[in-house]
N, C-alpha and C. Protein backbone atom coordinates (compact mmCIF):
# COMPACT_ATOMS: atom_id res chain seq x y z
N UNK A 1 44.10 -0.57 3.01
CA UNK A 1 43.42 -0.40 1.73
C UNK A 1 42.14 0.38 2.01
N UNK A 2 41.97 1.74 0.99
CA UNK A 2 40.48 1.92 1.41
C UNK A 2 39.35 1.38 1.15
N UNK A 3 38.34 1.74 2.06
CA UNK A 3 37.09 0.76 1.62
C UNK A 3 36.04 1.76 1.18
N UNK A 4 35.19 1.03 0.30
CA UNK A 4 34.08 1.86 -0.14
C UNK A 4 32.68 0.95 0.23
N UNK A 5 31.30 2.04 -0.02
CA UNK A 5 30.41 1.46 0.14
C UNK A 5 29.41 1.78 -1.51
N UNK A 6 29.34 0.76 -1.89
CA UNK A 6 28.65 0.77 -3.06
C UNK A 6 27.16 0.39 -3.20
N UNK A 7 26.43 1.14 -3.67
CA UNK A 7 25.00 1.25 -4.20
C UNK A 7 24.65 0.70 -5.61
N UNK A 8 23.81 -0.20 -5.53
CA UNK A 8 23.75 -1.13 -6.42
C UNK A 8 21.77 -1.08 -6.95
N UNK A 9 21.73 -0.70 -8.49
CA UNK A 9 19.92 -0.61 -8.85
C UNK A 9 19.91 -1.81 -9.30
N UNK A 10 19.34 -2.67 -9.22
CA UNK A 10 18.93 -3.99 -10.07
C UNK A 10 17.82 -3.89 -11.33
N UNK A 11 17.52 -4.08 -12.03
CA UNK A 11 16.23 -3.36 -12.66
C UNK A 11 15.52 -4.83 -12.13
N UNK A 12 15.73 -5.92 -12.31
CA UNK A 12 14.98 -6.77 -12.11
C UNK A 12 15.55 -7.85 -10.83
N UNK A 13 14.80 -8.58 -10.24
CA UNK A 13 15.34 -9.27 -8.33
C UNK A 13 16.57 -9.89 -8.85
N UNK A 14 17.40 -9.52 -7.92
CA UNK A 14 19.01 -10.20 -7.38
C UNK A 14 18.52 -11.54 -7.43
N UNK A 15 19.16 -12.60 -8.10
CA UNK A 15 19.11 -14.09 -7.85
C UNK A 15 20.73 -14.15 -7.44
N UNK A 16 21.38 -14.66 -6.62
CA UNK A 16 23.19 -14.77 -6.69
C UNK A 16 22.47 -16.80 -6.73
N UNK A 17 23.94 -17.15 -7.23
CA UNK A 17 23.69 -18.31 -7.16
C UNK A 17 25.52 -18.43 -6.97
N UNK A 18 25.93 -19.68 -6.77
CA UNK A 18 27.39 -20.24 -6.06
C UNK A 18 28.38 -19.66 -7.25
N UNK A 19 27.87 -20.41 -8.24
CA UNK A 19 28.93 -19.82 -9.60
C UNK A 19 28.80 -18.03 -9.63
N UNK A 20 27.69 -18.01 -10.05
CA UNK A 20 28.01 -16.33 -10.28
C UNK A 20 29.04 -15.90 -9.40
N UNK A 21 28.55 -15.65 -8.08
CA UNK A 21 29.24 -15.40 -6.93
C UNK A 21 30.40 -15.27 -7.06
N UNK A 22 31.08 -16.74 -7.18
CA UNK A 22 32.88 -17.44 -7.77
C UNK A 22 33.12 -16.21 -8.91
N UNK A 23 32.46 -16.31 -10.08
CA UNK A 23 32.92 -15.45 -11.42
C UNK A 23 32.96 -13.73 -10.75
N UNK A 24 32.16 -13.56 -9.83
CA UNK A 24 32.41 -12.06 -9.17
C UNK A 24 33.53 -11.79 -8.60
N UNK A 25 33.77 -12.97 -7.65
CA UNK A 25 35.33 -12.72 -6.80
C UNK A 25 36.47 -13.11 -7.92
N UNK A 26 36.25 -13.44 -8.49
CA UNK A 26 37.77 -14.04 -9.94
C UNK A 26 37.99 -12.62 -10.34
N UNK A 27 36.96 -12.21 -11.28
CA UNK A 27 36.91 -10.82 -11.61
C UNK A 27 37.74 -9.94 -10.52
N UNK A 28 36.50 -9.60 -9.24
CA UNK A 28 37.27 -8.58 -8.47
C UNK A 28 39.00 -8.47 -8.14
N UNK A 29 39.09 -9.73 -8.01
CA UNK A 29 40.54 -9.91 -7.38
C UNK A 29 41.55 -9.65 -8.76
N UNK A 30 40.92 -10.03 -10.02
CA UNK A 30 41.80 -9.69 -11.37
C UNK A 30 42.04 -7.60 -11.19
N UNK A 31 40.54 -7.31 -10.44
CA UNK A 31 41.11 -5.99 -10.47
C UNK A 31 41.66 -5.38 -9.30
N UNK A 32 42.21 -6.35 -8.06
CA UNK A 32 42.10 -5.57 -6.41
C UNK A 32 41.24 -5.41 -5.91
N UNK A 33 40.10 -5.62 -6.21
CA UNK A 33 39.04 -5.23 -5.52
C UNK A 33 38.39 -6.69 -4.57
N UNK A 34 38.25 -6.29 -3.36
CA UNK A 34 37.34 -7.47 -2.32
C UNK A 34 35.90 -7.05 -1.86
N UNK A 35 35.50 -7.94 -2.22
CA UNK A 35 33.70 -7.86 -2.02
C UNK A 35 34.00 -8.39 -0.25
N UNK A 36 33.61 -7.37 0.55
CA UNK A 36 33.24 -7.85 2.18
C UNK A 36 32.00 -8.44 2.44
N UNK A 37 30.95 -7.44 2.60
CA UNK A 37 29.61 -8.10 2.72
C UNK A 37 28.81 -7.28 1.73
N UNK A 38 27.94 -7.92 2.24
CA UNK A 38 26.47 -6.81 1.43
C UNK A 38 25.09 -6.82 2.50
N UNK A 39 24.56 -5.75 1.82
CA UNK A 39 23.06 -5.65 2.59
C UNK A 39 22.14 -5.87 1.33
N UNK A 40 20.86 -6.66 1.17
CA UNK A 40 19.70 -6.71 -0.15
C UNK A 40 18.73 -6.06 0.58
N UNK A 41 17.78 -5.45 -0.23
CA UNK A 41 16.88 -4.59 -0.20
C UNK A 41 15.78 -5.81 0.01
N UNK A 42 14.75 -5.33 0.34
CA UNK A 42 13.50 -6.18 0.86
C UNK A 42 12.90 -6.35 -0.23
N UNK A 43 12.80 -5.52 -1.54
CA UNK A 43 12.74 -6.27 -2.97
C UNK A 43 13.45 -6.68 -3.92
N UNK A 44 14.64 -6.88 -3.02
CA UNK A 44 15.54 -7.88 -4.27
C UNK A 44 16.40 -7.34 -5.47
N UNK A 45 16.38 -5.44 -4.78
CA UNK A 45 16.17 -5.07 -6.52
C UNK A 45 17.69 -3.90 -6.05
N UNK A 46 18.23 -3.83 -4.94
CA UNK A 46 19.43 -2.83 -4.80
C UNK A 46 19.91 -3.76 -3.15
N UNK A 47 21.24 -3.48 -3.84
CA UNK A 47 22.05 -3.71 -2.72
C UNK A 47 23.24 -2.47 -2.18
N UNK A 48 23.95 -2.70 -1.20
CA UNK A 48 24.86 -1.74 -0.43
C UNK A 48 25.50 -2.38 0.16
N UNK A 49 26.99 -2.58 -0.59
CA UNK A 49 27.99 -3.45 -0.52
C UNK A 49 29.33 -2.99 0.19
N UNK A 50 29.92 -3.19 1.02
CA UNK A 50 31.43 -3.14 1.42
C UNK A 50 32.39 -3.46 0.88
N UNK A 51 33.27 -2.45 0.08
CA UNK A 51 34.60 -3.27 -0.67
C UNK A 51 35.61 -2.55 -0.27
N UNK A 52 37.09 -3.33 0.08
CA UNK A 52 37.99 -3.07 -0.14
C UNK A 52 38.73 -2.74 -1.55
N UNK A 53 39.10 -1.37 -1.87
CA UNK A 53 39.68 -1.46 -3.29
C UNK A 53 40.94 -0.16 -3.46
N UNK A 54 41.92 -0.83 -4.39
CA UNK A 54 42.50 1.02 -4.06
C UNK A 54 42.23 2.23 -4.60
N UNK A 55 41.03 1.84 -5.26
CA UNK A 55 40.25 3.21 -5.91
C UNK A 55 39.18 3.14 -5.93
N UNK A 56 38.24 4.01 -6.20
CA UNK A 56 36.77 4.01 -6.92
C UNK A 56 37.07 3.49 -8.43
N UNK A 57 37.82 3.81 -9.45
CA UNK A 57 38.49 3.01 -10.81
C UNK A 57 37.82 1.67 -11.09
N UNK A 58 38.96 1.03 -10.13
CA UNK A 58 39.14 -0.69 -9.77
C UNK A 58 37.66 -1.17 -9.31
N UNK A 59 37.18 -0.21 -8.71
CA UNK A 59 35.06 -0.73 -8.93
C UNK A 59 34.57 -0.86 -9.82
N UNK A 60 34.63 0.09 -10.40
CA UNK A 60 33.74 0.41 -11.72
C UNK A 60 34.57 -0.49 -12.94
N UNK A 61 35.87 -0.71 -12.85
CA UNK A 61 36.44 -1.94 -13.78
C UNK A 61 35.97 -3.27 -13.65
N UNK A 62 36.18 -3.15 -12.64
CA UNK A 62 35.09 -5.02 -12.11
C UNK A 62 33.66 -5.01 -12.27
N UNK A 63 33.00 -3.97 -12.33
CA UNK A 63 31.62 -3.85 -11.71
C UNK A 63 31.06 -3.83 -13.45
N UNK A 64 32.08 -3.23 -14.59
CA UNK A 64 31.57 -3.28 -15.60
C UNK A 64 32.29 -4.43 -16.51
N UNK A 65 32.92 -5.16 -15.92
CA UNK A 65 33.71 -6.73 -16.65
C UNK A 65 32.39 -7.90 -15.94
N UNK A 66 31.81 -7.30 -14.77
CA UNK A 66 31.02 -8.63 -14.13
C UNK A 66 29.93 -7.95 -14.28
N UNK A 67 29.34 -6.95 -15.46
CA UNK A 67 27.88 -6.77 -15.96
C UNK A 67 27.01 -6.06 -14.45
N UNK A 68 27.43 -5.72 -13.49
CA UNK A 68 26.47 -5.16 -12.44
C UNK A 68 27.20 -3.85 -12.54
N UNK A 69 25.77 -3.57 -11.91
CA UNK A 69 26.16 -1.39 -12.17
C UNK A 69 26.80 -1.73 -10.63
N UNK A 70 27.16 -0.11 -10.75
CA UNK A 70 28.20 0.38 -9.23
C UNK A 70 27.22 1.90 -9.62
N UNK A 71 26.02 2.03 -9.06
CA UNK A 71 25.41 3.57 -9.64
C UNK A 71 26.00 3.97 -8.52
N UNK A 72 26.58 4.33 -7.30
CA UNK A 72 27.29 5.14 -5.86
C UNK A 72 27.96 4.09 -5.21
N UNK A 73 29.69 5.12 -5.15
CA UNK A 73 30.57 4.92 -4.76
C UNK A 73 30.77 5.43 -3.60
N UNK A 74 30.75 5.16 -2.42
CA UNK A 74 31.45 6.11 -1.22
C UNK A 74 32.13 5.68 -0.56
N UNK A 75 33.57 6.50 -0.52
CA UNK A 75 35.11 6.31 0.26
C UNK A 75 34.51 6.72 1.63
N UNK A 76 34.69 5.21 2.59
CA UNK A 76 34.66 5.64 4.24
C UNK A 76 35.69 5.55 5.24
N UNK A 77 35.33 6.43 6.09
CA UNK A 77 36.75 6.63 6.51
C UNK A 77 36.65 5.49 7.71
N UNK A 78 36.95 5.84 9.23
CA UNK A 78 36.60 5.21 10.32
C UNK A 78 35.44 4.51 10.63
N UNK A 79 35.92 3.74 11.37
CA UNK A 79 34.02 2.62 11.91
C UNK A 79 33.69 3.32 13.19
N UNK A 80 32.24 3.60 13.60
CA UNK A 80 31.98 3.53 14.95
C UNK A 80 30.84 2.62 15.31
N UNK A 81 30.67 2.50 16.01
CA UNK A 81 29.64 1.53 16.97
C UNK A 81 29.11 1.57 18.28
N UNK A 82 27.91 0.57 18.60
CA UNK A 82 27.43 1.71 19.71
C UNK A 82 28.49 1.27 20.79
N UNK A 83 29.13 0.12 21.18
CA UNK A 83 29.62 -0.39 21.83
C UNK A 83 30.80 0.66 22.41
N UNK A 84 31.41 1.80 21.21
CA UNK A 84 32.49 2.90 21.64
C UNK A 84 31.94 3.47 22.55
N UNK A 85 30.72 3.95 22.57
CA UNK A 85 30.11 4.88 23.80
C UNK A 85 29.20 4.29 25.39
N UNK A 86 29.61 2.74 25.00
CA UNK A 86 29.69 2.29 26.10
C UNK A 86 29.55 2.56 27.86
């Protein structure tokens, strides 16, 4: 499945709490889409998320059924790390 990395503006600080969270993955999975991880910004206010999905579409369907923007989408291809050049 490809994965994307999504860019996220908050206008006001990220609170996640257990439920929200739950109502995000119900959603995603209604559209294919898997939330991997995320990175938060040091003010609370954008994140940069890892998803498995089979489109950019299936983001922006979830991302606008569960009320958070998706403002950048990017399809990545391969992982590297420093550990390859070992």
């Amino acid at each position: 499945m490809p994965r994307y990395v999504i860019e996220r503006d908050f206008a006001d600080q990220l609170n996640l709490t257990k439920e929200g969270v739950e109502g995000v993955n119900l959603v995603n999975a209604e559209e294919g889409v898997q939330w991997i991880f995320s990175f938060l910004s040091a003010d609370r206010k954008k994140t940069y998320c890892l998803y498995e999905a089979p489109n950019p579409e299936a983001i922006r369907a979830a991302a606008r059924r569960n009320n958070i923007p998706a403002d950048v989408i990017i399809e990545i291809g391969g992982e590297i790390g420093p550990n390859m050049f070992a």
